[in-house]
C-alpha atoms as a PDB file:
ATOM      1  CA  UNK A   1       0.000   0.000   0.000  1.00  0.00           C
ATOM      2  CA  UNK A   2       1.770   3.185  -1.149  1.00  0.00           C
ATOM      3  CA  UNK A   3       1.842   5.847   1.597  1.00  0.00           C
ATOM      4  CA  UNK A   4       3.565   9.512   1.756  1.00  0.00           C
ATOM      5  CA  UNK A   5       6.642  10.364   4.043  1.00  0.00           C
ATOM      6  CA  UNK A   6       8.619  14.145   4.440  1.00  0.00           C
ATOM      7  CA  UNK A   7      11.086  14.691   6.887  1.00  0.00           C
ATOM      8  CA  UNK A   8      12.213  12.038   9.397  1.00  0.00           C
ATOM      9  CA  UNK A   9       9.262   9.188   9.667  1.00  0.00           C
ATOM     10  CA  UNK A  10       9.418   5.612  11.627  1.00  0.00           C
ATOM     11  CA  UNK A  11       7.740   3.370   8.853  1.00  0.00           C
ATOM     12  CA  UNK A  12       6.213   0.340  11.116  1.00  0.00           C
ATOM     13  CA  UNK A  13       5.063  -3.261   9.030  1.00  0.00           C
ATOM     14  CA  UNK A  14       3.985  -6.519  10.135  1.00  0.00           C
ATOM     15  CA  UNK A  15       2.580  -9.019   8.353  1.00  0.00           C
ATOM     16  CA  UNK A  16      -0.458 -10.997   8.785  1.00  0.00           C
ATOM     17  CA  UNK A  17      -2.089 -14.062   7.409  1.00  0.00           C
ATOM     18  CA  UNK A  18      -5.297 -15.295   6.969  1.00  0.00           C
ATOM     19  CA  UNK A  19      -5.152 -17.432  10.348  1.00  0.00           C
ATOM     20  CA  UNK A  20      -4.309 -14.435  11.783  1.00  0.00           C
ATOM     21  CA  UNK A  21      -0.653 -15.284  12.484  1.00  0.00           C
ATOM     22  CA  UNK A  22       1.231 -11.794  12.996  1.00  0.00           C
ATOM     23  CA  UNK A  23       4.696 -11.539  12.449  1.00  0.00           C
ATOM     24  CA  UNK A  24       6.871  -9.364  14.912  1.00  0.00           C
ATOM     25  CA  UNK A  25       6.268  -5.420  14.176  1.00  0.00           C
ATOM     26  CA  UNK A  26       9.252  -4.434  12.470  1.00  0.00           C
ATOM     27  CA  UNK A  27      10.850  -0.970  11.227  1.00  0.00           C
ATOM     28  CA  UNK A  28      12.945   1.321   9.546  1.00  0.00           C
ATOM     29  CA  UNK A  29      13.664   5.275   9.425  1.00  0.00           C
ATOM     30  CA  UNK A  30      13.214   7.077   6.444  1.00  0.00           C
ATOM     31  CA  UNK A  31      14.677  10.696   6.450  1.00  0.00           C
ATOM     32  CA  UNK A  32      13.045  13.323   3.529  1.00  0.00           C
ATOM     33  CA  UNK A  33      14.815  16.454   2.771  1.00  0.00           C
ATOM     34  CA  UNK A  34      12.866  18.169   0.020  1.00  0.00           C
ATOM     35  CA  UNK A  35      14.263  21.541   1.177  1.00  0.00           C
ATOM     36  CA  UNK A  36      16.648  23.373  -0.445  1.00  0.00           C
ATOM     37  CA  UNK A  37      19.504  24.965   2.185  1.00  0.00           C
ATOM     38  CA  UNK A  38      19.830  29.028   2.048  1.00  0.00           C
ATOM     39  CA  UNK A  39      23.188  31.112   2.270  1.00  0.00           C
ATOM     40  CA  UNK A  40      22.696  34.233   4.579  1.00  0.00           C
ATOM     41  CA  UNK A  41      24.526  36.728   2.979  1.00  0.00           C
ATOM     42  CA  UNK A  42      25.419  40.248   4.091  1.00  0.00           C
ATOM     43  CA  UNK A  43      24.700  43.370   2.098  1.00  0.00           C
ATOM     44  CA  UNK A  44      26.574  45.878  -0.187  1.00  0.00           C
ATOM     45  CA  UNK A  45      27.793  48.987   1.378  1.00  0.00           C
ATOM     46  CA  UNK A  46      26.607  52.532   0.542  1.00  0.00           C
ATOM     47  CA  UNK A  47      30.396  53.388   0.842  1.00  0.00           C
ATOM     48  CA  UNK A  48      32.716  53.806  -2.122  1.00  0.00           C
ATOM     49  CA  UNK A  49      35.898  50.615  -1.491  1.00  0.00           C
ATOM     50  CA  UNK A  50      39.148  51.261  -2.470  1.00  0.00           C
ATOM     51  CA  UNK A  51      39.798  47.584  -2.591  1.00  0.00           C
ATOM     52  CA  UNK A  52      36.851  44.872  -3.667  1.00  0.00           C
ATOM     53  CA  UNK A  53      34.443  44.286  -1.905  1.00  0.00           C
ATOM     54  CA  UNK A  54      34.035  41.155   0.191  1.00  0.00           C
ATOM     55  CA  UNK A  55      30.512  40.017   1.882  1.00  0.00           C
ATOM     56  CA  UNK A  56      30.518  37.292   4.484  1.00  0.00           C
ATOM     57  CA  UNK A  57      27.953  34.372   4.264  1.00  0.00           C
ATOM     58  CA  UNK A  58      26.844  31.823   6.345  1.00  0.00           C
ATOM     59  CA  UNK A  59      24.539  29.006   4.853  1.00  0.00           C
ATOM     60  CA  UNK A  60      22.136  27.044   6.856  1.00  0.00           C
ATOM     61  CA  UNK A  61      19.539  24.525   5.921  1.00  0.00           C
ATOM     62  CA  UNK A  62      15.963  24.225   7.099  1.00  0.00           C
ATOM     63  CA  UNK A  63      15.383  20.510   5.430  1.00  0.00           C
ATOM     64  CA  UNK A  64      16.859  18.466   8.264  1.00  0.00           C
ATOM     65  CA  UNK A  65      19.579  16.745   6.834  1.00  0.00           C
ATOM     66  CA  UNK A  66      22.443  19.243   7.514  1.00  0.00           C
ATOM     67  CA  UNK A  67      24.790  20.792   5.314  1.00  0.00           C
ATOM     68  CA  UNK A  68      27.354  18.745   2.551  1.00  0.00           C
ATOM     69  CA  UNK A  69      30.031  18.260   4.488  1.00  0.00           C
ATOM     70  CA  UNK A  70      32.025  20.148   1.744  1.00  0.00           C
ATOM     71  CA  UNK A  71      30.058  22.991   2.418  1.00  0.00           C
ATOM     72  CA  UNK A  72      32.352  25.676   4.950  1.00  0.00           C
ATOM     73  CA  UNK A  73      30.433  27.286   8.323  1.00  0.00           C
ATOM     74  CA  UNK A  74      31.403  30.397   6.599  1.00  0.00           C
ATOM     75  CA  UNK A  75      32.529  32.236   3.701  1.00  0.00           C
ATOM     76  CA  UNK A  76      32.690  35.151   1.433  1.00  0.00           C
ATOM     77  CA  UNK A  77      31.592  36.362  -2.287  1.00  0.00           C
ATOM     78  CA  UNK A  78      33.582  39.304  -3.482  1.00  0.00           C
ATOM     79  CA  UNK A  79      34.116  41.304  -6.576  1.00  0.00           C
ATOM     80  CA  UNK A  80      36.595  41.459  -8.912  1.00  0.00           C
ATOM     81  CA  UNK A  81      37.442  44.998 -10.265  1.00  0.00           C
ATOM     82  CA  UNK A  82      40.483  45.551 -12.523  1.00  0.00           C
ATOM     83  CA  UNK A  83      43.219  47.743 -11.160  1.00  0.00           C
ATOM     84  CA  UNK A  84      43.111  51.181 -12.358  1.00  0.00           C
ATOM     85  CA  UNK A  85      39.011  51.022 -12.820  1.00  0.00           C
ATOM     86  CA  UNK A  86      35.998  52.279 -11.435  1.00  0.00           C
ATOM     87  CA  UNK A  87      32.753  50.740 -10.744  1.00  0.00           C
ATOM     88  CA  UNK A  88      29.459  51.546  -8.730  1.00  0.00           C
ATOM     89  CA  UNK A  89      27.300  48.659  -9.125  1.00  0.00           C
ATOM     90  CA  UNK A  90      30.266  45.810  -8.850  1.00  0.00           C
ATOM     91  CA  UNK A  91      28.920  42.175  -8.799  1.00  0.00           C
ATOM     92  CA  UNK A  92      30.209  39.481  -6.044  1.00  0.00           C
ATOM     93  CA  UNK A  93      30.796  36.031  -7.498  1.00  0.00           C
ATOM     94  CA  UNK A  94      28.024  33.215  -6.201  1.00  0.00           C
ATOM     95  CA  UNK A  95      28.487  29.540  -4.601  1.00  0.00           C
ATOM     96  CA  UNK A  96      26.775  26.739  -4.996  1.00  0.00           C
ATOM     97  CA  UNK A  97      25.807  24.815  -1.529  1.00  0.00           C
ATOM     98  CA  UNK A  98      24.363  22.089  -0.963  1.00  0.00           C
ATOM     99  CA  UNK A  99      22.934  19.786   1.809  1.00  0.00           C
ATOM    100  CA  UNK A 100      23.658  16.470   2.475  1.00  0.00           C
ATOM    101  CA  UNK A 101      20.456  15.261   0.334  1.00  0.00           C
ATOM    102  CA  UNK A 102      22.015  16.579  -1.885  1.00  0.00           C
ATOM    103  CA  UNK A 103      19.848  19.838  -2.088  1.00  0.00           C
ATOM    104  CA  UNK A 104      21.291  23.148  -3.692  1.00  0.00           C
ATOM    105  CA  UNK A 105      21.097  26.720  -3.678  1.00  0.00           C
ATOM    106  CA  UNK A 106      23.352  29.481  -5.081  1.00  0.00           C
ATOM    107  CA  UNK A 107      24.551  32.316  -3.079  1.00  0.00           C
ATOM    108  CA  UNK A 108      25.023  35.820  -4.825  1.00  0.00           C
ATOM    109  CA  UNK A 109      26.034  37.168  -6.879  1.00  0.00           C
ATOM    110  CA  UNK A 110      25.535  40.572  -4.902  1.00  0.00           C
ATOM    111  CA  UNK A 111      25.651  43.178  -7.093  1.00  0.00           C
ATOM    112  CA  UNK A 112      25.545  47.064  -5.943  1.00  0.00           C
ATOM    113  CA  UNK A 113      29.144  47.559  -5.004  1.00  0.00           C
ATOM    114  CA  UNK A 114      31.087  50.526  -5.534  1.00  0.00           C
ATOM    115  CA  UNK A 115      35.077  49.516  -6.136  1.00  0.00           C
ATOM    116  CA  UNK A 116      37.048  52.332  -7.095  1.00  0.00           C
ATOM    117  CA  UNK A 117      40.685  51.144  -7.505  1.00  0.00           C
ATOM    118  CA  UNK A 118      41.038  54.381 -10.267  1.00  0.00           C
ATOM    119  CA  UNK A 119      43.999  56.380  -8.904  1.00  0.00           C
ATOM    120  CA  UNK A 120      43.377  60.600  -8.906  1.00  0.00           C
ATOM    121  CA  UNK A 121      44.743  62.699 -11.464  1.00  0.00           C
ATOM    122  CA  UNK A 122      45.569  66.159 -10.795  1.00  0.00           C
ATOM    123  CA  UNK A 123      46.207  68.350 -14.316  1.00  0.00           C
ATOM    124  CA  UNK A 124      47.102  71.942 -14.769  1.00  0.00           C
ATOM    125  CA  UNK A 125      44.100  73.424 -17.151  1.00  0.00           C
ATOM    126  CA  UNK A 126      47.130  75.290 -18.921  1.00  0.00           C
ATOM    127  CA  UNK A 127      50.836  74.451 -19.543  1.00  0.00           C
ATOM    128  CA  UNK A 128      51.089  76.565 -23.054  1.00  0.00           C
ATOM    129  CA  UNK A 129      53.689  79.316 -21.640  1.00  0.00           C
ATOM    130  CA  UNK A 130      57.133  77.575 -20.468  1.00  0.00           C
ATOM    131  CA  UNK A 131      58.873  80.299 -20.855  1.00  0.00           C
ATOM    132  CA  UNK A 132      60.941  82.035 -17.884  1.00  0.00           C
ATOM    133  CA  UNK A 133      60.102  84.856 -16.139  1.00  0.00           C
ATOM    134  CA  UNK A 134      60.771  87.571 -13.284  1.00  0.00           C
ATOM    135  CA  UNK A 135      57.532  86.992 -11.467  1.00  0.00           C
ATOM    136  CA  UNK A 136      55.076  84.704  -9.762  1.00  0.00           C
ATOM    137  CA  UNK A 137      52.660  82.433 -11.979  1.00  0.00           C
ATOM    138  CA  UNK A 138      49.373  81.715 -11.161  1.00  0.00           C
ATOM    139  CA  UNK A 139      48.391  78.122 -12.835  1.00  0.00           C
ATOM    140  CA  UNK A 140      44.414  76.319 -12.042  1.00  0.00           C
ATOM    141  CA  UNK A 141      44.067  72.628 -11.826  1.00  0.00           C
ATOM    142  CA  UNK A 142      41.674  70.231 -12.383  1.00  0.00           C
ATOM    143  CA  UNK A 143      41.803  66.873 -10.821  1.00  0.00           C
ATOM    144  CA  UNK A 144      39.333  63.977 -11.310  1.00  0.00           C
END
């Protein structure tokens, strides 16, 4: 007789014949995990990084059967800007995690980070005259 299970479940059988002989009530555990596990992930900052960013996780899972044991307590996504570039919405890199039914989910990628690894410039608006002279020069700069 087919019958539904989820989560953990004691199954309990006998069997019985038609002179009513019963057979010792035996058993056996069977453990469900339909439930994929979920990564807990922090958030991007408002602030402008000078380096990339990096956002701590920590996955869990709500099925019952625990994490993959290849799957760390912790860990972080991060971005990957190129030196000498700018960006303001900079995307982390994901994971896959799973549990140990085998269950997965993907963490990230978080996008919505601002990497600036750009160096300053400072430029003077007007280097035409080189030539020397007996008194003070005034020279503007721009710098971006």
């Amino acid at each position: 007789m087919p019958f539904t299970v989820s989560g953990t479940t004691m199954v309990k059988y006998l069997a019985v014949d038609n002179a009513a002989n019963a057979e010792a009530v035996k058993s056996f555990q069977v453990n469900i995990d339909k439930i994929a596990p979920a990564a807990n992930c922090g958030s991007a900052s408002a602030n402008w990084l000078g380096t990339d960013a990096s956002i701590a996780c920590s996955p869990t899972d709500g099925g019952g059967s625990g994490l993959a044991s290849s799957v760390a307590a912790t860990f972080n996504l991060s971005t990957s800007v190129a030196a000498g570039t700018e960006n303001a919405n900079a995307s982390t890199d994901s994971r896959t995690i799973s549990d140990a039914a085998g269950n997965t989910a993907t963490a990230g990628p978080i996008g919505g980070n601002k990497v600036d690894k750009k160096a300053p410039e400072v430029l003077p608006t007007d280097v035409t005259n080189t030539t020397w002279r007996n008194s003070s020069l005034s020279q503007n700069f721009t710098s971006s």
